[in-house]
N, C-alpha and C. Protein backbone atom coordinates (compact mmCIF):
# COMPACT_ATOMS: atom_id res chain seq x y z
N UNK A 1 67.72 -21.24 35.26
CA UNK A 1 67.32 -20.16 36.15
C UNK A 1 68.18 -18.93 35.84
N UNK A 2 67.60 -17.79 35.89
CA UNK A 2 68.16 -16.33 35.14
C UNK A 2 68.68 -16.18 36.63
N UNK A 3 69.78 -14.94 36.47
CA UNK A 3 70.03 -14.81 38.29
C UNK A 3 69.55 -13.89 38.75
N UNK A 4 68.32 -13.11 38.39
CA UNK A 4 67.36 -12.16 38.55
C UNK A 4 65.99 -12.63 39.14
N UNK A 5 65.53 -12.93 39.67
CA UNK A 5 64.22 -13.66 40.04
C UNK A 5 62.88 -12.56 39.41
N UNK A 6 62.14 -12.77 38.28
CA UNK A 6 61.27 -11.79 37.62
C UNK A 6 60.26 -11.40 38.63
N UNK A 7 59.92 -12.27 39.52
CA UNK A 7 58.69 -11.90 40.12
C UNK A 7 58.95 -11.37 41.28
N UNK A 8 59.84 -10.87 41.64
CA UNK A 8 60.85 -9.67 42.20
C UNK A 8 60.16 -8.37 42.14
N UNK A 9 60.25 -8.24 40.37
CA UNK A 9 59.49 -6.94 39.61
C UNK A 9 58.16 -6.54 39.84
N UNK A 10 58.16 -5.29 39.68
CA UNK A 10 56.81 -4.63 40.21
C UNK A 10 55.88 -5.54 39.45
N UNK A 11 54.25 -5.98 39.70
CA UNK A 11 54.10 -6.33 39.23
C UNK A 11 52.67 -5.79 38.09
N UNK A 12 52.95 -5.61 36.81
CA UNK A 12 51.92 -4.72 35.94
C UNK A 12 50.67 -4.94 36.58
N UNK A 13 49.94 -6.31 36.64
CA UNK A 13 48.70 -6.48 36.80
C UNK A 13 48.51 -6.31 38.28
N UNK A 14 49.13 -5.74 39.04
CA UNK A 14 48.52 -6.58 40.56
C UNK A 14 47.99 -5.05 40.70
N UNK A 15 48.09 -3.98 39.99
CA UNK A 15 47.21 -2.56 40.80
C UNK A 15 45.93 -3.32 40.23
N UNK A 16 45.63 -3.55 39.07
CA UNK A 16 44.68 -3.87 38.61
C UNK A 16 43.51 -5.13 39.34
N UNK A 17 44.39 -6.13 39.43
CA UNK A 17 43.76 -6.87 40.33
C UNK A 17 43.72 -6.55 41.26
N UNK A 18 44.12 -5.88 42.33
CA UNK A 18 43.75 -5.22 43.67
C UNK A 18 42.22 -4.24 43.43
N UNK A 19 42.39 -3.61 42.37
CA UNK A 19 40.86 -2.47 42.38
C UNK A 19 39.85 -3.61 42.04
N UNK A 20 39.96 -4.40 41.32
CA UNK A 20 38.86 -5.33 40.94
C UNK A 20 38.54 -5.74 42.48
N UNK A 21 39.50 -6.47 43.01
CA UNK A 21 39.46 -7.19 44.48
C UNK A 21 38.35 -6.15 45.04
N UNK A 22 39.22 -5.44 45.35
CA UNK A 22 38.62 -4.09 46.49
C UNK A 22 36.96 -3.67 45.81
N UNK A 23 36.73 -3.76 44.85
CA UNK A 23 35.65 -2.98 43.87
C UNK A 23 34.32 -4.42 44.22
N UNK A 24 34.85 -5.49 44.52
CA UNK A 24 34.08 -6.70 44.44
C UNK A 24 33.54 -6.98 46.08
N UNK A 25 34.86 -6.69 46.60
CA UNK A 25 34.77 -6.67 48.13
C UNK A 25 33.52 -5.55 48.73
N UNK A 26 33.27 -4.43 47.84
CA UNK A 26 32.72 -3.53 48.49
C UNK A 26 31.12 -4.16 47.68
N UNK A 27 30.85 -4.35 46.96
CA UNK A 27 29.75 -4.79 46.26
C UNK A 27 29.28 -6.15 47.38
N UNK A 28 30.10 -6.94 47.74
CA UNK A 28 29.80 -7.85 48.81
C UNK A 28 29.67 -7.03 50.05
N UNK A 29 29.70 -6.14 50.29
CA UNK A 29 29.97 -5.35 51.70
C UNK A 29 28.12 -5.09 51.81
N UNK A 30 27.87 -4.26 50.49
CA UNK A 30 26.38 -4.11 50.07
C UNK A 30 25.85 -5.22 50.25
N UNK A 31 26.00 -6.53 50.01
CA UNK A 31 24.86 -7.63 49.70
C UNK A 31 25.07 -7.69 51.99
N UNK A 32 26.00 -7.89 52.56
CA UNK A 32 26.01 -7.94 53.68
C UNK A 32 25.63 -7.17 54.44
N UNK A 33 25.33 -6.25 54.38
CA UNK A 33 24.62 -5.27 55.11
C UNK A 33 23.08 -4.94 54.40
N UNK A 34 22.79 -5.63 53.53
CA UNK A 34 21.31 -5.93 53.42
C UNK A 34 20.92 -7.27 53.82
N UNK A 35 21.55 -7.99 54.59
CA UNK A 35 21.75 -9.54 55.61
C UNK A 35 21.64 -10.58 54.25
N UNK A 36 22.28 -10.25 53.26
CA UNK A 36 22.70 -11.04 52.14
C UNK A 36 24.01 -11.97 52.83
N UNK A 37 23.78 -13.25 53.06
CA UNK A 37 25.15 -13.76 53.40
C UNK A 37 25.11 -14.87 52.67
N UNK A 38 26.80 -14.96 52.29
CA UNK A 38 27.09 -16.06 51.58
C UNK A 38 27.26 -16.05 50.01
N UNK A 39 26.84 -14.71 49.39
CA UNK A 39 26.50 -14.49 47.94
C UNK A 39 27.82 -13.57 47.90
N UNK A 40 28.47 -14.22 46.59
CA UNK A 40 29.67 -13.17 45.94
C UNK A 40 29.33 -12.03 44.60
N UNK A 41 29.49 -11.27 44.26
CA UNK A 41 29.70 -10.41 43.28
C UNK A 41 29.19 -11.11 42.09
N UNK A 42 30.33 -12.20 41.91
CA UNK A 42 30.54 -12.97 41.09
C UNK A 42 29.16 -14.49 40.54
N UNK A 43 28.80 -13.75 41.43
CA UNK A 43 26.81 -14.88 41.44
C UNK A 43 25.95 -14.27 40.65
N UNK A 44 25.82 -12.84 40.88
CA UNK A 44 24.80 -11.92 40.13
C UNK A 44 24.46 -12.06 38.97
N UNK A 45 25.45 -12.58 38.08
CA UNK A 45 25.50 -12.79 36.21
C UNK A 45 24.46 -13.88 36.27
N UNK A 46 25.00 -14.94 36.48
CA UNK A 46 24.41 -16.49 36.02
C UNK A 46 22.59 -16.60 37.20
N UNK A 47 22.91 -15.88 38.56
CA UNK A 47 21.49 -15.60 38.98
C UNK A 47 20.66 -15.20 38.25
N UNK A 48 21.22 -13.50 37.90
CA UNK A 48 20.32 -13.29 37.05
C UNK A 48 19.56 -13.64 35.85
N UNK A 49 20.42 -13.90 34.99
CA UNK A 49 20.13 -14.75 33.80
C UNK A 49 19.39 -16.28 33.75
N UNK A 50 19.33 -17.11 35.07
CA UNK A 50 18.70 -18.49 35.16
C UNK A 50 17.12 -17.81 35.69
N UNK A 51 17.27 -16.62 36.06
CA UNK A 51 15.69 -16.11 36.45
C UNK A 51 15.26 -15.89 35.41
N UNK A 52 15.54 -15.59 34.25
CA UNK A 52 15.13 -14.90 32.86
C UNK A 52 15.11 -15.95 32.24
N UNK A 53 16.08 -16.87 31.80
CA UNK A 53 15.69 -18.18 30.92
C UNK A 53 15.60 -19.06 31.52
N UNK A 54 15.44 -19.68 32.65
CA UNK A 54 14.82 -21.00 33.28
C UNK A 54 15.98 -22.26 33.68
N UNK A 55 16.07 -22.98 33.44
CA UNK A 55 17.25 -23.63 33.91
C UNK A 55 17.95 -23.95 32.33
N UNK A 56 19.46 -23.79 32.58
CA UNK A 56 19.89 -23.93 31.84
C UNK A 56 21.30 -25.11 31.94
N UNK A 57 22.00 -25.53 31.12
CA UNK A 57 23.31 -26.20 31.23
C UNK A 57 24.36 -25.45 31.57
N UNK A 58 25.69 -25.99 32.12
CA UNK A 58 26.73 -25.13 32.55
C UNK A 58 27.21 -24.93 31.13
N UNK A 59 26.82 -25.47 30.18
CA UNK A 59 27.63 -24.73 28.88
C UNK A 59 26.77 -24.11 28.10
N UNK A 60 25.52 -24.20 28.20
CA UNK A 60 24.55 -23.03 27.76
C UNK A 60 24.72 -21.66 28.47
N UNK A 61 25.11 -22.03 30.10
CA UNK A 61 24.58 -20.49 30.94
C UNK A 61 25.81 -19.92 30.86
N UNK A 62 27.34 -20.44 30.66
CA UNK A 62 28.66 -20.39 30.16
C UNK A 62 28.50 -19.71 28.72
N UNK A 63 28.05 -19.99 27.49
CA UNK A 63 28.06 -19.44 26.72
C UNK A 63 27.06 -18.37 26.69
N UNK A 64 26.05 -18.17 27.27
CA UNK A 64 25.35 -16.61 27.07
C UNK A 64 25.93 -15.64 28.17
N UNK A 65 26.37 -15.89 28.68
CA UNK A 65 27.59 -15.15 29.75
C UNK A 65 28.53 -15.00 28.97
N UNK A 66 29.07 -15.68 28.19
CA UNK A 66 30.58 -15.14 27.41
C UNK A 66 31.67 -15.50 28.43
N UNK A 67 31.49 -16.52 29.03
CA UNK A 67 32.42 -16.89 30.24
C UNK A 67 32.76 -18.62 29.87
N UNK A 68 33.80 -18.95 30.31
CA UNK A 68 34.08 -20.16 30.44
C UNK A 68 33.52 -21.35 31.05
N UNK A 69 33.65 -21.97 30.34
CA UNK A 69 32.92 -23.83 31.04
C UNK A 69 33.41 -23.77 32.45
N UNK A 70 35.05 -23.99 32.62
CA UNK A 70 35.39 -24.15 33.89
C UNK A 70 35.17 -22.80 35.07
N UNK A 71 35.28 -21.85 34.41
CA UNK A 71 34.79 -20.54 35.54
C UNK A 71 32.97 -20.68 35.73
N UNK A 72 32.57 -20.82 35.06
CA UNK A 72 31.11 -20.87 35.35
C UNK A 72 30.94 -22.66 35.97
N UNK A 73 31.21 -23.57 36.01
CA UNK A 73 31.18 -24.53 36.53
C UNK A 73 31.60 -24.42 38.46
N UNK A 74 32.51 -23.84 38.34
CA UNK A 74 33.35 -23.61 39.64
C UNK A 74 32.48 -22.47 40.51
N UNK A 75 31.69 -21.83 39.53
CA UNK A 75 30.82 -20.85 40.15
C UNK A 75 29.58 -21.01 40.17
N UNK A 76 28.78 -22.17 39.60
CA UNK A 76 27.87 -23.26 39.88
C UNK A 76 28.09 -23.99 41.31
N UNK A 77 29.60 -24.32 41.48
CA UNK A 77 29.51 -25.37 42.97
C UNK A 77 29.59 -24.36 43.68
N UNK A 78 30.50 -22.83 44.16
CA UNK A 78 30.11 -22.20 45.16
C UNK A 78 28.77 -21.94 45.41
N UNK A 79 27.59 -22.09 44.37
CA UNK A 79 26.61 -21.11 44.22
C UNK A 79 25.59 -22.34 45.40
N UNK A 80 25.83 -23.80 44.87
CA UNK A 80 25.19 -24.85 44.82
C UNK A 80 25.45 -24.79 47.00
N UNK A 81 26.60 -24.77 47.20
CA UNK A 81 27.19 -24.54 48.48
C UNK A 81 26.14 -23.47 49.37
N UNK A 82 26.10 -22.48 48.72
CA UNK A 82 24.78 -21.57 49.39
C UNK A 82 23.38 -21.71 49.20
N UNK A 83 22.80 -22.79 48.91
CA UNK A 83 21.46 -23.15 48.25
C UNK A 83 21.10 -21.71 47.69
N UNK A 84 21.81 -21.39 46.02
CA UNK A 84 21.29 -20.82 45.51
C UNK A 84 20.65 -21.58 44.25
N UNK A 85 21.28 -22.37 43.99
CA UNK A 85 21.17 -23.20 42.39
C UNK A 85 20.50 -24.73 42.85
N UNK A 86 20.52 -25.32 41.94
CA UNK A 86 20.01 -27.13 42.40
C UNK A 86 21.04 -27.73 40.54
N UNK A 87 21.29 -28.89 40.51
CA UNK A 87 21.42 -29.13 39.29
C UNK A 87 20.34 -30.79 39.45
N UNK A 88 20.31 -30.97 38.21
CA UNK A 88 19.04 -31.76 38.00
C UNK A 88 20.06 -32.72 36.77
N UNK A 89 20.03 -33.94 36.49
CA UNK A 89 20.56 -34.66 35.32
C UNK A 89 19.89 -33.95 34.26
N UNK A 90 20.83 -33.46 32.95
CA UNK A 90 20.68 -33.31 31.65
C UNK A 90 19.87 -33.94 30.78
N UNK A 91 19.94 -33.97 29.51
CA UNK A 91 18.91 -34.57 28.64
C UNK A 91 20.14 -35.62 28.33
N UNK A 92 21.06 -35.86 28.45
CA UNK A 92 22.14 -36.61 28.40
C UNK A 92 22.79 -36.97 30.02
N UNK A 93 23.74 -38.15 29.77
CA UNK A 93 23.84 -38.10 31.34
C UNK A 93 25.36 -37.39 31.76
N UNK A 94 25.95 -36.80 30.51
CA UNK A 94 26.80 -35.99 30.56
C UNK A 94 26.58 -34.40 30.91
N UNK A 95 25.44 -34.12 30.66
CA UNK A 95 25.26 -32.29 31.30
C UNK A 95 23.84 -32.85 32.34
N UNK A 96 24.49 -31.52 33.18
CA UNK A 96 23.23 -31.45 34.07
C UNK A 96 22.78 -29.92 34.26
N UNK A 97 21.03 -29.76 34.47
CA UNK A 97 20.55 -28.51 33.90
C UNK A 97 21.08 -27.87 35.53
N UNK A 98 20.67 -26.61 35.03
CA UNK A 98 21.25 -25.84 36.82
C UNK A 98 19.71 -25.00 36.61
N UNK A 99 19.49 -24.61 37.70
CA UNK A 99 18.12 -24.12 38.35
C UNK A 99 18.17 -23.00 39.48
N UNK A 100 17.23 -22.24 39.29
CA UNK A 100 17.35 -21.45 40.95
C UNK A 100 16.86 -22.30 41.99
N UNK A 101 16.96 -22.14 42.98
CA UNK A 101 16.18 -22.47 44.08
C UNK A 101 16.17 -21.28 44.82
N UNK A 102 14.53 -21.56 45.52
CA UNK A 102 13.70 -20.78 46.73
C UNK A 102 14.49 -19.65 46.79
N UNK A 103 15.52 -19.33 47.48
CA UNK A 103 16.70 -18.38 48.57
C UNK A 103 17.38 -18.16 46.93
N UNK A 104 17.90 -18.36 45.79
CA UNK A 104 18.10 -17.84 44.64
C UNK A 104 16.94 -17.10 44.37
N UNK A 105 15.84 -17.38 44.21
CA UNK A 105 15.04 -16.46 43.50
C UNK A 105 14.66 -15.32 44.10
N UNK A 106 14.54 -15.42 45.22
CA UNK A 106 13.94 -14.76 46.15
C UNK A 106 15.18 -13.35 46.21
N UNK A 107 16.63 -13.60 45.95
CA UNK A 107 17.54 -12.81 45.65
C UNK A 107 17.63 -12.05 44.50
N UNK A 108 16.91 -12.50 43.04
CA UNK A 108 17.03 -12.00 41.91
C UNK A 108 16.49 -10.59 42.00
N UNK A 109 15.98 -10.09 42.71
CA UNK A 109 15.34 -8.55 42.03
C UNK A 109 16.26 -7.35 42.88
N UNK A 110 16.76 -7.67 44.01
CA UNK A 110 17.60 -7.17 44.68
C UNK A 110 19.06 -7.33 43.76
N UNK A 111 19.33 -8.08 43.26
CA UNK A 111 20.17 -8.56 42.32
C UNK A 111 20.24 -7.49 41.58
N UNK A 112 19.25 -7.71 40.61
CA UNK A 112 19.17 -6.53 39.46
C UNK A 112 18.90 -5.14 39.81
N UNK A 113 18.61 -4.79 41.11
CA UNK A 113 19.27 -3.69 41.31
C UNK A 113 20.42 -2.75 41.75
N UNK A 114 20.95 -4.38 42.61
CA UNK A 114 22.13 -3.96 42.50
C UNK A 114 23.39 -3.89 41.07
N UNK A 115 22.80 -4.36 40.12
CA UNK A 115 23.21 -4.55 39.14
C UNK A 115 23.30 -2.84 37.98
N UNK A 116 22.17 -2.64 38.11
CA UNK A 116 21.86 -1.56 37.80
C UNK A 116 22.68 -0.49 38.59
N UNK A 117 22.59 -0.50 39.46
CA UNK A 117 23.29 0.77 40.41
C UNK A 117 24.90 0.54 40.38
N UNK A 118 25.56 -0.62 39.79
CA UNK A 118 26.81 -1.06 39.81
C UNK A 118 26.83 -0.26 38.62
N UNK A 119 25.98 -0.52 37.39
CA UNK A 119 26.56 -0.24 36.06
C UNK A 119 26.56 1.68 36.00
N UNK A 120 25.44 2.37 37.16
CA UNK A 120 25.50 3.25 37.02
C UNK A 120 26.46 4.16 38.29
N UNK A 121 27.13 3.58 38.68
CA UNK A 121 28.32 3.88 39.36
C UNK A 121 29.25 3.84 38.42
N UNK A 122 29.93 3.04 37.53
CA UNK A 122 30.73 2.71 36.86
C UNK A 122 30.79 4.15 35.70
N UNK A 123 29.40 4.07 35.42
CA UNK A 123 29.16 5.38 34.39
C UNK A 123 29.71 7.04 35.26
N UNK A 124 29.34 6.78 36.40
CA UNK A 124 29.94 8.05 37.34
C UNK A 124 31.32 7.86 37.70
N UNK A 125 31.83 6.92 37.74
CA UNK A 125 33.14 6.97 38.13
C UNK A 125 33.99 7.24 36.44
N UNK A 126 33.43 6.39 35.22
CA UNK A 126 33.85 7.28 33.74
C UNK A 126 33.81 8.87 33.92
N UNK A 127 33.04 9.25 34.24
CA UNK A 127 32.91 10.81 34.09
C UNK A 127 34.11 11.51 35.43
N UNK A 128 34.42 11.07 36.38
CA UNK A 128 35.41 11.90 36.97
C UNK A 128 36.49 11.34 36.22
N UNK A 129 37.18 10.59 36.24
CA UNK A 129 38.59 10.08 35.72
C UNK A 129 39.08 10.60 34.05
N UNK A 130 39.98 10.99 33.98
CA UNK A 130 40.64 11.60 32.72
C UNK A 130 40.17 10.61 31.25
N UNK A 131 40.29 9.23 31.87
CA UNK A 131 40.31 8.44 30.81
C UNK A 131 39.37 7.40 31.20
N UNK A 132 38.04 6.85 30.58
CA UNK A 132 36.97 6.21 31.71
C UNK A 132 37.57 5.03 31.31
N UNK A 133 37.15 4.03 32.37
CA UNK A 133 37.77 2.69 32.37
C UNK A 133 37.24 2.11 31.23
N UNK A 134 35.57 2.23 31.10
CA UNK A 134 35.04 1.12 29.87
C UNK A 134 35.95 1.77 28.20
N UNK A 135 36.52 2.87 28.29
CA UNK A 135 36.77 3.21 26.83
C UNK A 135 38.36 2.51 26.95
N UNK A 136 38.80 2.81 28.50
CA UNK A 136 40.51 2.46 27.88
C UNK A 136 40.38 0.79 27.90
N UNK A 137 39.28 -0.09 28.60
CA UNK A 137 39.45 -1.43 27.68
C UNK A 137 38.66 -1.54 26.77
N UNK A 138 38.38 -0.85 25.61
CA UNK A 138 37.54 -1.05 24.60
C UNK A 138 38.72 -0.85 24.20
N UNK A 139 39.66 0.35 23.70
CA UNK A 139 40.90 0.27 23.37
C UNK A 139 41.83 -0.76 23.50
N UNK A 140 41.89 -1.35 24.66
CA UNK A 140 43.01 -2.18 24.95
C UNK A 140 42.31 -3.41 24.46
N UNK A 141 41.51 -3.64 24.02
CA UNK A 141 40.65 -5.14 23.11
C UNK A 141 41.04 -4.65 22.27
N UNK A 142 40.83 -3.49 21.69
CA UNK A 142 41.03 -2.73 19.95
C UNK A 142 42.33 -3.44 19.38
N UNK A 143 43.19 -3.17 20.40
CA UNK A 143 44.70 -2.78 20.40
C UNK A 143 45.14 -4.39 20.22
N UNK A 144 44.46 -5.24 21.28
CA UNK A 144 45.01 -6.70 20.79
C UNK A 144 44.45 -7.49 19.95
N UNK A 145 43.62 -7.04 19.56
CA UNK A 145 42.53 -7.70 18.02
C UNK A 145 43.75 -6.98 16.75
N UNK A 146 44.25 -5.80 16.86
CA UNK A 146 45.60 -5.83 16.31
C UNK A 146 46.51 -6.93 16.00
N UNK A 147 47.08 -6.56 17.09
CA UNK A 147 48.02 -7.32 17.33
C UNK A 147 48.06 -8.10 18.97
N UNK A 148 47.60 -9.55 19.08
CA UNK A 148 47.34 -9.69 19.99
C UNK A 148 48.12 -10.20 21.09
N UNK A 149 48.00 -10.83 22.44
CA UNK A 149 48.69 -10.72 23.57
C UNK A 149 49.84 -11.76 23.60
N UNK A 150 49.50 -12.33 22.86
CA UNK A 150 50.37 -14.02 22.38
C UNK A 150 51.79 -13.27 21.46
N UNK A 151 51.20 -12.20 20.58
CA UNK A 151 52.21 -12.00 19.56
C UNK A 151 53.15 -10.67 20.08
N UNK A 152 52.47 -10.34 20.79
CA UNK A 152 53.14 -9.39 21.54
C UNK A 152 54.19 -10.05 22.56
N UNK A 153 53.91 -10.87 23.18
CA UNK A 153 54.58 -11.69 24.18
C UNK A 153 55.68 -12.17 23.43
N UNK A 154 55.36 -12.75 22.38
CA UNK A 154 56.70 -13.86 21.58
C UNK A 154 57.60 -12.36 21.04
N UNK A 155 57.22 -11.81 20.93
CA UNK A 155 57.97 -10.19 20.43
C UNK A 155 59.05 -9.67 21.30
N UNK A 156 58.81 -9.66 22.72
CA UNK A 156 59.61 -9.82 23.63
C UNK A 156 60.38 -11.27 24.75
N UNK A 157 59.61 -12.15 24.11
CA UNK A 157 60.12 -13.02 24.67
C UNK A 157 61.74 -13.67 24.20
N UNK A 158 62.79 -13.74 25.49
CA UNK A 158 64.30 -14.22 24.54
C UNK A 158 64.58 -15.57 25.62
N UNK A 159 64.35 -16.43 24.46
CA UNK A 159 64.51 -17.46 25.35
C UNK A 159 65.44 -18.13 25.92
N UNK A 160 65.81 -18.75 27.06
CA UNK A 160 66.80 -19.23 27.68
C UNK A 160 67.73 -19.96 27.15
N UNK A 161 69.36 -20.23 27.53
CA UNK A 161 70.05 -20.86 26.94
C UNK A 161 69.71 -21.89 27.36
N UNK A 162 70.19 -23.18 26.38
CA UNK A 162 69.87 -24.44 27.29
C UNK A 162 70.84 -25.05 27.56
């Protein structure tokens, strides 16, 4: 143990995770005041997309999302919790397909507009700010396809005596 406690220190990511928070919170604020209850932010992707290709596996609807097995799995059982999804046994008895149901579908077009109006907020909020968010993380991907977050880390990392 260092005699500094690190997490003491301001912490880099937490403005960041706070605007996401707050930015997600208000997008749920929208689905609730159109008597949307029970649906997160975080539903809209894999909703949308099981309306467009039909039922899919958690590692099919995981990989055309560009998202993880375990984050899209975990966001399958909240979803399953609000009768938005159903899962059905796989063509194996190791995957099982995921599906909309009734109260899912019936959400998809409201979905995609709120989807739309998210992406074109995002485009208005680029245009006031000095530096728009989608370019400074296109950069900051640029920047660790460089040199990336692992090698940067071991760069500063000094490790403890033992």
């Amino acid at each position: 143990m260092t005699s500094i406690d690190p997490t003491m220190l301001p912490d880099p990511w937490q403005s960041l995770h706070q605007l996401l928070a707050a930015m997600d919170a208000e997008i749920e604020q929208v689905y609730v005041e159109r008597g949307i209850k029970g649906v997160r932010p975080r539903f809209a992707y894999p909703l949308i997309r099981l309306a467009h290709t039909g039922p899919l596996t958690i590692r099919e609807l995981a990989e055309s999302l560009n998202r993880s097995h375990s984050a899209i799995s975990q966001t399958i059982a909240a979803m399953r919790k609000e009768d938005l999804v159903t899962s059905e046994p796989g063509p194996d008895a190791r995957t099982r397909r995921i599906n909309l149901t009734e109260r899912g579908r019936s959400l998809v077009p409201f979905l995609e507009a709120e989807w739309r109006a998210t992406h074109a907020t995002v485009a208005e909020l680029d245009g006031e700010i000095p530096y728009a968010m989608t370019a400074v993380v296109e950069e900051v991907r640029r920047a660790l396809e460089h040199r990336s977050m692992r090698e940067r880390i071991l760069h500063h990392l000094t490790e403890p005596p033992r």
